[in-house]
PDB file of N, CA and C in Angstrom:
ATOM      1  N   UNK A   1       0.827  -1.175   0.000  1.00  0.00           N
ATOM      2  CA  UNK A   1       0.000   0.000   0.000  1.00  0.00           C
ATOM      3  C   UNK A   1       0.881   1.252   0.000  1.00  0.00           C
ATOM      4  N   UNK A   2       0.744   2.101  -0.653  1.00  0.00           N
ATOM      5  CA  UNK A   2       1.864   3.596  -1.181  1.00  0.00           C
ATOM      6  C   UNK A   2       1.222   4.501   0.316  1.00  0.00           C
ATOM      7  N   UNK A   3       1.879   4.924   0.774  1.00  0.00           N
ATOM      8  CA  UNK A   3       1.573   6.094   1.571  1.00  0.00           C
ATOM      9  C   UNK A   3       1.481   6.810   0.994  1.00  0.00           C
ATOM     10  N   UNK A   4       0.344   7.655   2.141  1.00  0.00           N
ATOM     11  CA  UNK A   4      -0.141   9.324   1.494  1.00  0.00           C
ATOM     12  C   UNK A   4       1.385  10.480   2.030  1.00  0.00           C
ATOM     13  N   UNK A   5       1.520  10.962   1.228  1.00  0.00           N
ATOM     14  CA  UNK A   5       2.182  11.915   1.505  1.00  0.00           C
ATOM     15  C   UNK A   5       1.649  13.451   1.321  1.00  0.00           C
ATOM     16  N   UNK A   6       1.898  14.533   1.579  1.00  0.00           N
ATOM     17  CA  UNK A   6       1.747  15.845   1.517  1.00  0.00           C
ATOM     18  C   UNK A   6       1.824  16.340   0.282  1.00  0.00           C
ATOM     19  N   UNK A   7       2.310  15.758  -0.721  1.00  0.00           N
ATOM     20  CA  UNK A   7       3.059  16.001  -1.887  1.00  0.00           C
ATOM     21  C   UNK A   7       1.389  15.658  -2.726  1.00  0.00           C
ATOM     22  N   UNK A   8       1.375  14.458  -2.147  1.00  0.00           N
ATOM     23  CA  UNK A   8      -0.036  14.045  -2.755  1.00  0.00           C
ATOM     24  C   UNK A   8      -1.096  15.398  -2.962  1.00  0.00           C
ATOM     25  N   UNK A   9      -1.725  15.843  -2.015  1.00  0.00           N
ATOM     26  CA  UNK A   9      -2.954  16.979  -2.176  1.00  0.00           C
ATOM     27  C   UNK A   9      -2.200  18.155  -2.881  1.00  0.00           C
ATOM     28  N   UNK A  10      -0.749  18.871  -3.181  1.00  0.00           N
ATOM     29  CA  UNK A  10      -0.266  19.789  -3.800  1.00  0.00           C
ATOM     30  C   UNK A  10      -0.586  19.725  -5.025  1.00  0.00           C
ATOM     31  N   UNK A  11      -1.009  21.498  -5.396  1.00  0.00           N
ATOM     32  CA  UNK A  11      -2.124  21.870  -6.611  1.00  0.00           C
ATOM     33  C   UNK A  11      -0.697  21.379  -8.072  1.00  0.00           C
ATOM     34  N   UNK A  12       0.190  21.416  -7.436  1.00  0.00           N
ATOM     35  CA  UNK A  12       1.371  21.122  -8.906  1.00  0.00           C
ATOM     36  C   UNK A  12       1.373  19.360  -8.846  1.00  0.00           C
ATOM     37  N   UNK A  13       0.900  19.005  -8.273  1.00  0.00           N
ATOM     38  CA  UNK A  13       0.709  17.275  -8.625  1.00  0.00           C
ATOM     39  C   UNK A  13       0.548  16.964  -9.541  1.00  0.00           C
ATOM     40  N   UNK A  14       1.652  16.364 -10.300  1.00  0.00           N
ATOM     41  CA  UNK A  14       1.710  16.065 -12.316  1.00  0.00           C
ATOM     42  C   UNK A  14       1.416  16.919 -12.686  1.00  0.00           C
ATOM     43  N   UNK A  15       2.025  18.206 -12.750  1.00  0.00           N
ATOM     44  CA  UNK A  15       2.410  19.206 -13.986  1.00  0.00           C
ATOM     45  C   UNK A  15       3.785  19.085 -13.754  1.00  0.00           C
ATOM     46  N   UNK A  16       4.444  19.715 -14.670  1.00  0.00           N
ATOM     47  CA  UNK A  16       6.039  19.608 -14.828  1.00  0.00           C
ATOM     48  C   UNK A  16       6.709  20.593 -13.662  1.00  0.00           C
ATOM     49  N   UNK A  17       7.463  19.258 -13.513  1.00  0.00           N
ATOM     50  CA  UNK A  17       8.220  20.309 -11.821  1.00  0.00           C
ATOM     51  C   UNK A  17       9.563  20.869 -12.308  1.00  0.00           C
ATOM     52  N   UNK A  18      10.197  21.315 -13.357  1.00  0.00           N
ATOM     53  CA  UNK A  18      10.898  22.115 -13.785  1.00  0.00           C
ATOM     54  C   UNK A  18       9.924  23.158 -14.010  1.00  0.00           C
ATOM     55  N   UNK A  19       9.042  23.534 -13.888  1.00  0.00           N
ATOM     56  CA  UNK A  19       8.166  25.090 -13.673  1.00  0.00           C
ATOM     57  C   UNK A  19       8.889  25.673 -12.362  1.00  0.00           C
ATOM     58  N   UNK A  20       8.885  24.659 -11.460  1.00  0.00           N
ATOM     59  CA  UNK A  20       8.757  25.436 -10.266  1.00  0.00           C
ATOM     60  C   UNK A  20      10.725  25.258  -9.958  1.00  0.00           C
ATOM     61  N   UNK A  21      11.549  25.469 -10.980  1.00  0.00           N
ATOM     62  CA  UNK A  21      12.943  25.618 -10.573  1.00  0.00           C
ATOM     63  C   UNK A  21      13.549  26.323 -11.568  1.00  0.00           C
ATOM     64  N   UNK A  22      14.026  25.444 -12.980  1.00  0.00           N
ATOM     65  CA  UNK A  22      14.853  26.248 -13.825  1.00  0.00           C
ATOM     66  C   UNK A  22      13.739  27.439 -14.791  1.00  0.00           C
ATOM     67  N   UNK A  23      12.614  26.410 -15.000  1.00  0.00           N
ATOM     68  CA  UNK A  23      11.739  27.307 -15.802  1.00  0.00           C
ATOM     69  C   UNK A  23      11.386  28.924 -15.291  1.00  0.00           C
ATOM     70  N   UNK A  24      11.368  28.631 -13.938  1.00  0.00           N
ATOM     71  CA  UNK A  24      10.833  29.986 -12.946  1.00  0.00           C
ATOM     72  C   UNK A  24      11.827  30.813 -13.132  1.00  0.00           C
ATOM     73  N   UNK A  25      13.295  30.400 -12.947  1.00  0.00           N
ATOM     74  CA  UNK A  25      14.425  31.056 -13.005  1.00  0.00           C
ATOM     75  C   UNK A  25      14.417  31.956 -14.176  1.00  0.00           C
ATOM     76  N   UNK A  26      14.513  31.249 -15.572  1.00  0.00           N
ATOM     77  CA  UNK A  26      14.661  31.635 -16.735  1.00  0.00           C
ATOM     78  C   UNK A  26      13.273  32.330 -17.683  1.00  0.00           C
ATOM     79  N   UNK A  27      11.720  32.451 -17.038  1.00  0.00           N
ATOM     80  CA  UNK A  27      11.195  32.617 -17.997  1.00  0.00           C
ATOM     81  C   UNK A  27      10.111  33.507 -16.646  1.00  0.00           C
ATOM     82  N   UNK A  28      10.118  34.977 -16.884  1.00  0.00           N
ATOM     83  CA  UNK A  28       9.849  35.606 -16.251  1.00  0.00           C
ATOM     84  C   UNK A  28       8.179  35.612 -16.206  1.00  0.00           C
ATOM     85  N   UNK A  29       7.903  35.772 -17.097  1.00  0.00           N
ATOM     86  CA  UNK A  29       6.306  35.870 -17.727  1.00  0.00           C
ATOM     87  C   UNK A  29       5.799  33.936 -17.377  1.00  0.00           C
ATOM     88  N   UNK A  30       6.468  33.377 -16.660  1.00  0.00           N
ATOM     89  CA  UNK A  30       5.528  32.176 -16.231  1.00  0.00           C
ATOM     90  C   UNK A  30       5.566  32.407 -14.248  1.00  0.00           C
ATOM     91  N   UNK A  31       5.944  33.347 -14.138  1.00  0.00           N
ATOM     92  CA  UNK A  31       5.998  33.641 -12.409  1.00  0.00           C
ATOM     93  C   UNK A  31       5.103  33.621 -11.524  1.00  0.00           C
ATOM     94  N   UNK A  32       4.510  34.971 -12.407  1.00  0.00           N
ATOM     95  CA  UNK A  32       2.875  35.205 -11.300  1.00  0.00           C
ATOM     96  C   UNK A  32       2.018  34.121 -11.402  1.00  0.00           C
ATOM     97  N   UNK A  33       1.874  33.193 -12.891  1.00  0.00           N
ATOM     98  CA  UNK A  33       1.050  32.133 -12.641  1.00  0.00           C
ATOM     99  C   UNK A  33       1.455  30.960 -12.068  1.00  0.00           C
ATOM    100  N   UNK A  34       2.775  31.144 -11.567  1.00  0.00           N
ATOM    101  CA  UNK A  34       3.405  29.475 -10.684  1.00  0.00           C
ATOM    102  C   UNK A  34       3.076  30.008  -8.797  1.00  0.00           C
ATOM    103  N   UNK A  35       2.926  31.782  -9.113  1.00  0.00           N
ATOM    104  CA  UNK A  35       3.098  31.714  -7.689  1.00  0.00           C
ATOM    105  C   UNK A  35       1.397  32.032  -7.576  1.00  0.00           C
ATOM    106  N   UNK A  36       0.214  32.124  -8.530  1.00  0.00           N
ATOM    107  CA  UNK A  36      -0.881  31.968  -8.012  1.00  0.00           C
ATOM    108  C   UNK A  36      -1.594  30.394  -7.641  1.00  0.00           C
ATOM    109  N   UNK A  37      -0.829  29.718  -8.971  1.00  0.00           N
ATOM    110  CA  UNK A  37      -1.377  28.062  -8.510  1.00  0.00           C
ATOM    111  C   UNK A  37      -0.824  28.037  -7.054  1.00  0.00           C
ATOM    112  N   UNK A  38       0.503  28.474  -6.178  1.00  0.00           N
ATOM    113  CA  UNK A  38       0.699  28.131  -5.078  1.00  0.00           C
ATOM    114  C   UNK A  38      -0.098  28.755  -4.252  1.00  0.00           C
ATOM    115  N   UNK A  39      -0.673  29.451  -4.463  1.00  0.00           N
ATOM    116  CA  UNK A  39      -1.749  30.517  -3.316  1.00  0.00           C
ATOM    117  C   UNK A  39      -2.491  29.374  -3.320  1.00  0.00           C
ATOM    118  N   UNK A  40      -3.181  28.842  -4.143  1.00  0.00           N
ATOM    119  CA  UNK A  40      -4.478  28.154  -4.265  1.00  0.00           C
ATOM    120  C   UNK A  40      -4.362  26.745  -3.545  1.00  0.00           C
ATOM    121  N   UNK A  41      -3.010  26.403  -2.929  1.00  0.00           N
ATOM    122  CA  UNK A  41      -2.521  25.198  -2.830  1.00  0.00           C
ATOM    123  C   UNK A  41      -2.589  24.602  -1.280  1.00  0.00           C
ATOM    124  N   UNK A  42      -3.492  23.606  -1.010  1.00  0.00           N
ATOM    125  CA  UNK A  42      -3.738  23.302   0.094  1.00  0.00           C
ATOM    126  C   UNK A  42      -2.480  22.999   1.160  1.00  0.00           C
ATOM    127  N   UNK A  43      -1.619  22.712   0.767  1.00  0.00           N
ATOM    128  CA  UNK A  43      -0.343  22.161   1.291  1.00  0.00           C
ATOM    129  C   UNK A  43       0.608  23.413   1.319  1.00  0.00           C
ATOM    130  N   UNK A  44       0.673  24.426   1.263  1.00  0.00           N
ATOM    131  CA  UNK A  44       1.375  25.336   0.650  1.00  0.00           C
ATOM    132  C   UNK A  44       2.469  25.769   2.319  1.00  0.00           C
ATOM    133  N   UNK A  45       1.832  25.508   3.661  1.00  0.00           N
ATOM    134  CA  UNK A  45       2.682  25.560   4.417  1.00  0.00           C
ATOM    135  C   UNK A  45       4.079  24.239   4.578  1.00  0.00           C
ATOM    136  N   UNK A  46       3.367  23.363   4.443  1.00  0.00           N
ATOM    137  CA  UNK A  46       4.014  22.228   4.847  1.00  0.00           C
ATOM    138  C   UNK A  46       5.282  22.298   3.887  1.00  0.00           C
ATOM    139  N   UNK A  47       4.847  22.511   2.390  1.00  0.00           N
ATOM    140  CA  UNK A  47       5.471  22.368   1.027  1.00  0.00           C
ATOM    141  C   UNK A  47       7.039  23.830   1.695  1.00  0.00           C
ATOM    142  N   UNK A  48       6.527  24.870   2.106  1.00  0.00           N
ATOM    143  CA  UNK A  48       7.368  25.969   2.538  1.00  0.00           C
ATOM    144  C   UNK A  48       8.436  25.284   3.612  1.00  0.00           C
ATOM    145  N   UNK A  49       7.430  24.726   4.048  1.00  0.00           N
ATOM    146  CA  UNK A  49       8.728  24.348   5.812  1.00  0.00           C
ATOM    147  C   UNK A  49       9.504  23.171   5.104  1.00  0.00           C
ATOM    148  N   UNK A  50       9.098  22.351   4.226  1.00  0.00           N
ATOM    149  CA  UNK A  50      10.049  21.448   3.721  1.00  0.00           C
ATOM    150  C   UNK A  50      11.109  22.107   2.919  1.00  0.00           C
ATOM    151  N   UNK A  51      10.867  23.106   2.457  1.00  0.00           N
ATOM    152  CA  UNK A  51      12.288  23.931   1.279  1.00  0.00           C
ATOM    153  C   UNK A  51      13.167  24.379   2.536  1.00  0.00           C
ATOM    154  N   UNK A  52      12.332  25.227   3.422  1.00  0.00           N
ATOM    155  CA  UNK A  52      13.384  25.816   4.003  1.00  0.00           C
ATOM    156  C   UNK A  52      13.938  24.867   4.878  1.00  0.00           C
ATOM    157  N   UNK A  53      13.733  23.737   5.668  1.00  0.00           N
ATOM    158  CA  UNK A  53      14.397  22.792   6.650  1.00  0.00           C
ATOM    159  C   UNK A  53      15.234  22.440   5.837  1.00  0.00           C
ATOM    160  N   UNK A  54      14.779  21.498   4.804  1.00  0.00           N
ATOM    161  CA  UNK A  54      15.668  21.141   3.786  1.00  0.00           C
ATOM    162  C   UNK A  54      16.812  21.459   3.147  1.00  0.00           C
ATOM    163  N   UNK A  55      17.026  22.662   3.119  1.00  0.00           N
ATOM    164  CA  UNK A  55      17.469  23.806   2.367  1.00  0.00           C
ATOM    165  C   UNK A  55      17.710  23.688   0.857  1.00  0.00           C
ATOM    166  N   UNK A  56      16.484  23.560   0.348  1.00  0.00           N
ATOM    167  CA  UNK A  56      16.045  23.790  -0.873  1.00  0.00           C
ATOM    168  C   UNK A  56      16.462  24.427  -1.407  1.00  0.00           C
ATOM    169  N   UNK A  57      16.133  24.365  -3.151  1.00  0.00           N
ATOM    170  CA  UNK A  57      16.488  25.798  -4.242  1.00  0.00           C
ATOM    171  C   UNK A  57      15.005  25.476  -4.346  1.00  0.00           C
ATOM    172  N   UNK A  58      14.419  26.449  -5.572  1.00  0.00           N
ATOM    173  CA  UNK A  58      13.185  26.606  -6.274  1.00  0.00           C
ATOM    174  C   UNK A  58      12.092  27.149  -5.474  1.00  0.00           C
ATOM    175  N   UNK A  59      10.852  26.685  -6.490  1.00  0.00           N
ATOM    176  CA  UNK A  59       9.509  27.257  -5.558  1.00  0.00           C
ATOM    177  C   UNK A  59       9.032  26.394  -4.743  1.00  0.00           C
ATOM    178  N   UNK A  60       8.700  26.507  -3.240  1.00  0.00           N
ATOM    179  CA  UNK A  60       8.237  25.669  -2.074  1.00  0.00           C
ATOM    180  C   UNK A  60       7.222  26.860  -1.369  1.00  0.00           C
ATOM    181  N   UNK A  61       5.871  26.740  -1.439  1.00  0.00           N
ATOM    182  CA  UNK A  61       5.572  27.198  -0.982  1.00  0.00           C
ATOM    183  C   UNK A  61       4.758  28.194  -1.790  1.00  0.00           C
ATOM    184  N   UNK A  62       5.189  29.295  -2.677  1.00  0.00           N
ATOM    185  CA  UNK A  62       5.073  30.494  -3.391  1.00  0.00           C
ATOM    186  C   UNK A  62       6.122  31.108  -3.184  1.00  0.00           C
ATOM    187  N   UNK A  63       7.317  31.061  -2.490  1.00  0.00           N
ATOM    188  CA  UNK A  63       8.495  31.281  -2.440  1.00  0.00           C
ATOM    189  C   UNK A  63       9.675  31.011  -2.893  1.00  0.00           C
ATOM    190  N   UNK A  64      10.390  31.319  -3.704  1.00  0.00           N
ATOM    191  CA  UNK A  64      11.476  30.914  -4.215  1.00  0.00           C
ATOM    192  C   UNK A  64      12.995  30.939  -3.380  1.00  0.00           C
ATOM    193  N   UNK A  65      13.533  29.756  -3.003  1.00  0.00           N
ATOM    194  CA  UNK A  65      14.383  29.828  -2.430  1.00  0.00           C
ATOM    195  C   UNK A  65      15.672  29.166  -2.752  1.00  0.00           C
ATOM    196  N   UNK A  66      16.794  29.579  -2.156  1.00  0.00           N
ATOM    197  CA  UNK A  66      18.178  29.083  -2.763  1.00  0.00           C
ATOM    198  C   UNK A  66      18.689  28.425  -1.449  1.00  0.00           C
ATOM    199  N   UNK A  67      18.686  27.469  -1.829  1.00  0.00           N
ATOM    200  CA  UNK A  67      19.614  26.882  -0.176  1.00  0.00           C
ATOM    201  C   UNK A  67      18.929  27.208   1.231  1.00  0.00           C
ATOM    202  N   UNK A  68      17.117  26.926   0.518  1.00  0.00           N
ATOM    203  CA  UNK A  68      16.348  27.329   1.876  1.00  0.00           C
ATOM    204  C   UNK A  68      16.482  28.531   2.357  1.00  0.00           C
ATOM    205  N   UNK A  69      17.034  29.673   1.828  1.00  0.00           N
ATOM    206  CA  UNK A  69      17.069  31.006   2.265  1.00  0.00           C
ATOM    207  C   UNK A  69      16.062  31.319   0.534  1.00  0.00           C
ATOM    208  N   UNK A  70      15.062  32.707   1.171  1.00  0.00           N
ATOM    209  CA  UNK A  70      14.275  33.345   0.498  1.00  0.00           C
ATOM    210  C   UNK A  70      15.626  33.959  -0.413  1.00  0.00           C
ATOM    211  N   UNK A  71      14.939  33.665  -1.783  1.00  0.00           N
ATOM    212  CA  UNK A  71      15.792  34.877  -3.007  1.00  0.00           C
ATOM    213  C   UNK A  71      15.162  36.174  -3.340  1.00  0.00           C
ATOM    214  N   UNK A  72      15.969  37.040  -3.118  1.00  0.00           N
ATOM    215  CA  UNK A  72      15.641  38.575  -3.190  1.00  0.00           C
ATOM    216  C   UNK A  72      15.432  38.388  -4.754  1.00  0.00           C
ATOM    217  N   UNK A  73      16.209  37.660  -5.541  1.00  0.00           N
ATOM    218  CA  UNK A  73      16.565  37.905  -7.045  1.00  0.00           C
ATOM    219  C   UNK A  73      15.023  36.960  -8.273  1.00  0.00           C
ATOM    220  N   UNK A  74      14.772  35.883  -7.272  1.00  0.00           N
ATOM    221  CA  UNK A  74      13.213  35.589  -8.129  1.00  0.00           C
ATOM    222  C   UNK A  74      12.341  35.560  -7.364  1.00  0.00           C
ATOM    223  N   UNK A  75      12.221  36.278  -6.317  1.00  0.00           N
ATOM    224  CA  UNK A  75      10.921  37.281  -6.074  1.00  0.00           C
ATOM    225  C   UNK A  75      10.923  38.432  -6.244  1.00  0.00           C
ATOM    226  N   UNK A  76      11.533  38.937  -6.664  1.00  0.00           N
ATOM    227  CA  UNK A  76      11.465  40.649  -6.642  1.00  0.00           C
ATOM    228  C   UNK A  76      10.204  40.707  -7.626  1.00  0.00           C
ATOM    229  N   UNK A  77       9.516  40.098  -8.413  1.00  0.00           N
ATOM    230  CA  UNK A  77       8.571  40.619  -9.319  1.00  0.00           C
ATOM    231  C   UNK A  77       7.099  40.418  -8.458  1.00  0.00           C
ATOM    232  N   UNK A  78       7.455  40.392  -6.982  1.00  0.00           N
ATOM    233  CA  UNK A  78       6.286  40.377  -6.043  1.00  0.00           C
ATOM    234  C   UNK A  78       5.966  41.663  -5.533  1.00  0.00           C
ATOM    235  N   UNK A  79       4.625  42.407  -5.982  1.00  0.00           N
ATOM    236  CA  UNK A  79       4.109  43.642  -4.751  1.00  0.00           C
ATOM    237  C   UNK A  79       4.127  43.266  -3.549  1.00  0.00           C
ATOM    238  N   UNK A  80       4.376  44.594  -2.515  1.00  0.00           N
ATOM    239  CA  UNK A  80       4.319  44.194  -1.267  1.00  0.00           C
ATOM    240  C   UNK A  80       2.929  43.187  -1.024  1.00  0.00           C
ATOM    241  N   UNK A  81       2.046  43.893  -1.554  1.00  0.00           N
ATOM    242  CA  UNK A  81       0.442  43.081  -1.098  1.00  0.00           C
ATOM    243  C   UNK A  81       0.797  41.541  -1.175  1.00  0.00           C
ATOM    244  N   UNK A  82       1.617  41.238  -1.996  1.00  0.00           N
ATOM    245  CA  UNK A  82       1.394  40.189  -2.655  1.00  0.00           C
ATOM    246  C   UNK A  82       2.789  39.303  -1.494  1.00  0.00           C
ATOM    247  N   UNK A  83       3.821  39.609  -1.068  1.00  0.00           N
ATOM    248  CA  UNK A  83       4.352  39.408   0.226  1.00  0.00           C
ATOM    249  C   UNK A  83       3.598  39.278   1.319  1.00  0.00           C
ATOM    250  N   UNK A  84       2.878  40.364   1.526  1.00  0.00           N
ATOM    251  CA  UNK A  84       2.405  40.310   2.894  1.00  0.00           C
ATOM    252  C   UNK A  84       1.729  38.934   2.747  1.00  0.00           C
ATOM    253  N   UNK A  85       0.542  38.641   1.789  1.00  0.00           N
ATOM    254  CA  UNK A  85      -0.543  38.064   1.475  1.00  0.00           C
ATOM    255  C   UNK A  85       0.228  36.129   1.887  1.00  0.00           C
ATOM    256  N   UNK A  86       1.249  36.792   1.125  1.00  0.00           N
ATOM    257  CA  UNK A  86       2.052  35.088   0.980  1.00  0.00           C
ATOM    258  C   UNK A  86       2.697  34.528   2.446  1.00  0.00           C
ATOM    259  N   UNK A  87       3.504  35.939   3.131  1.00  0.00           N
ATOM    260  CA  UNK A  87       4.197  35.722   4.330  1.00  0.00           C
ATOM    261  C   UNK A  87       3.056  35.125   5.468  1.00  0.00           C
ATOM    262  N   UNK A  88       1.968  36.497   5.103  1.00  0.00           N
ATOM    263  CA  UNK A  88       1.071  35.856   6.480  1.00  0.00           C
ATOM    264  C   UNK A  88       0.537  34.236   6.450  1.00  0.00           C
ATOM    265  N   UNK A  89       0.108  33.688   4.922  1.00  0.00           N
ATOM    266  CA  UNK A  89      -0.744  32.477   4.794  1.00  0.00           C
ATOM    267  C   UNK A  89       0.463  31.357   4.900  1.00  0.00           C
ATOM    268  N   UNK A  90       1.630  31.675   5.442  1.00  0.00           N
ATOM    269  CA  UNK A  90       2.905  31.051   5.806  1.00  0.00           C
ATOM    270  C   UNK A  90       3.281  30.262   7.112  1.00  0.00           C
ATOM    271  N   UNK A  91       3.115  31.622   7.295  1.00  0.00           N
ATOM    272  CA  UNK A  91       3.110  31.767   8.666  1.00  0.00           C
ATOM    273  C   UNK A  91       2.201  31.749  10.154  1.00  0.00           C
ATOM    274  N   UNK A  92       1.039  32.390   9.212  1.00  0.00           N
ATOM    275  CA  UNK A  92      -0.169  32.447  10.571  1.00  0.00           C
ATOM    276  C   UNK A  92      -0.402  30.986  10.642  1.00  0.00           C
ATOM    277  N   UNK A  93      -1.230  30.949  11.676  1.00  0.00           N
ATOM    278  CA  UNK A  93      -1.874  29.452  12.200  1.00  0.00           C
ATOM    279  C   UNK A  93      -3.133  29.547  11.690  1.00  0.00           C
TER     280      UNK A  93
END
């Protein structure tokens, strides 16, 4: 019997997971829509605390990170609203 994992209910479940690393990196105009499917994404804390424990590169979360530290360099195309919006649904309980 396969265990359920967390990975399972995440809204990127079988779409291509080079979206959420080199593609994100390199193709600016696919951003806002990798980081709205992650808004929408039931798992989206768990998916965050695994990049950063981990110390991940790519998107975990709606966040893009390098070695589990947040990148100033592929988020910058985020409004504050759009930080706050992401930090709080991160973070709050």
């Amino acid at each position: 019997m396969k265990q359920h994992l967390w990975k399972d209910e995440a809204s990127c479940l079988g779409l291509e997971t080079n979206l959420y690393f080199d593609k994100y990196e390199d193709e600016e105009g696919i951003r806002h829509n990798v980081d709205a499917l992650c808004r929408q994404c039931p798992v989206r804390k768990t998916c965050f605390a695994n990049g950063v424990s981990g110390k991940e590169w790519g998107i975990w979360g709606g966040i893009y990170l390098e070695t589990g530290e947040i990148s100033r360099e592929f988020n910058k195309h985020k409004s504050k609203q759009d930080w706050s919006n992401t930090w709080q649904a991160l973070t709050m309980e």
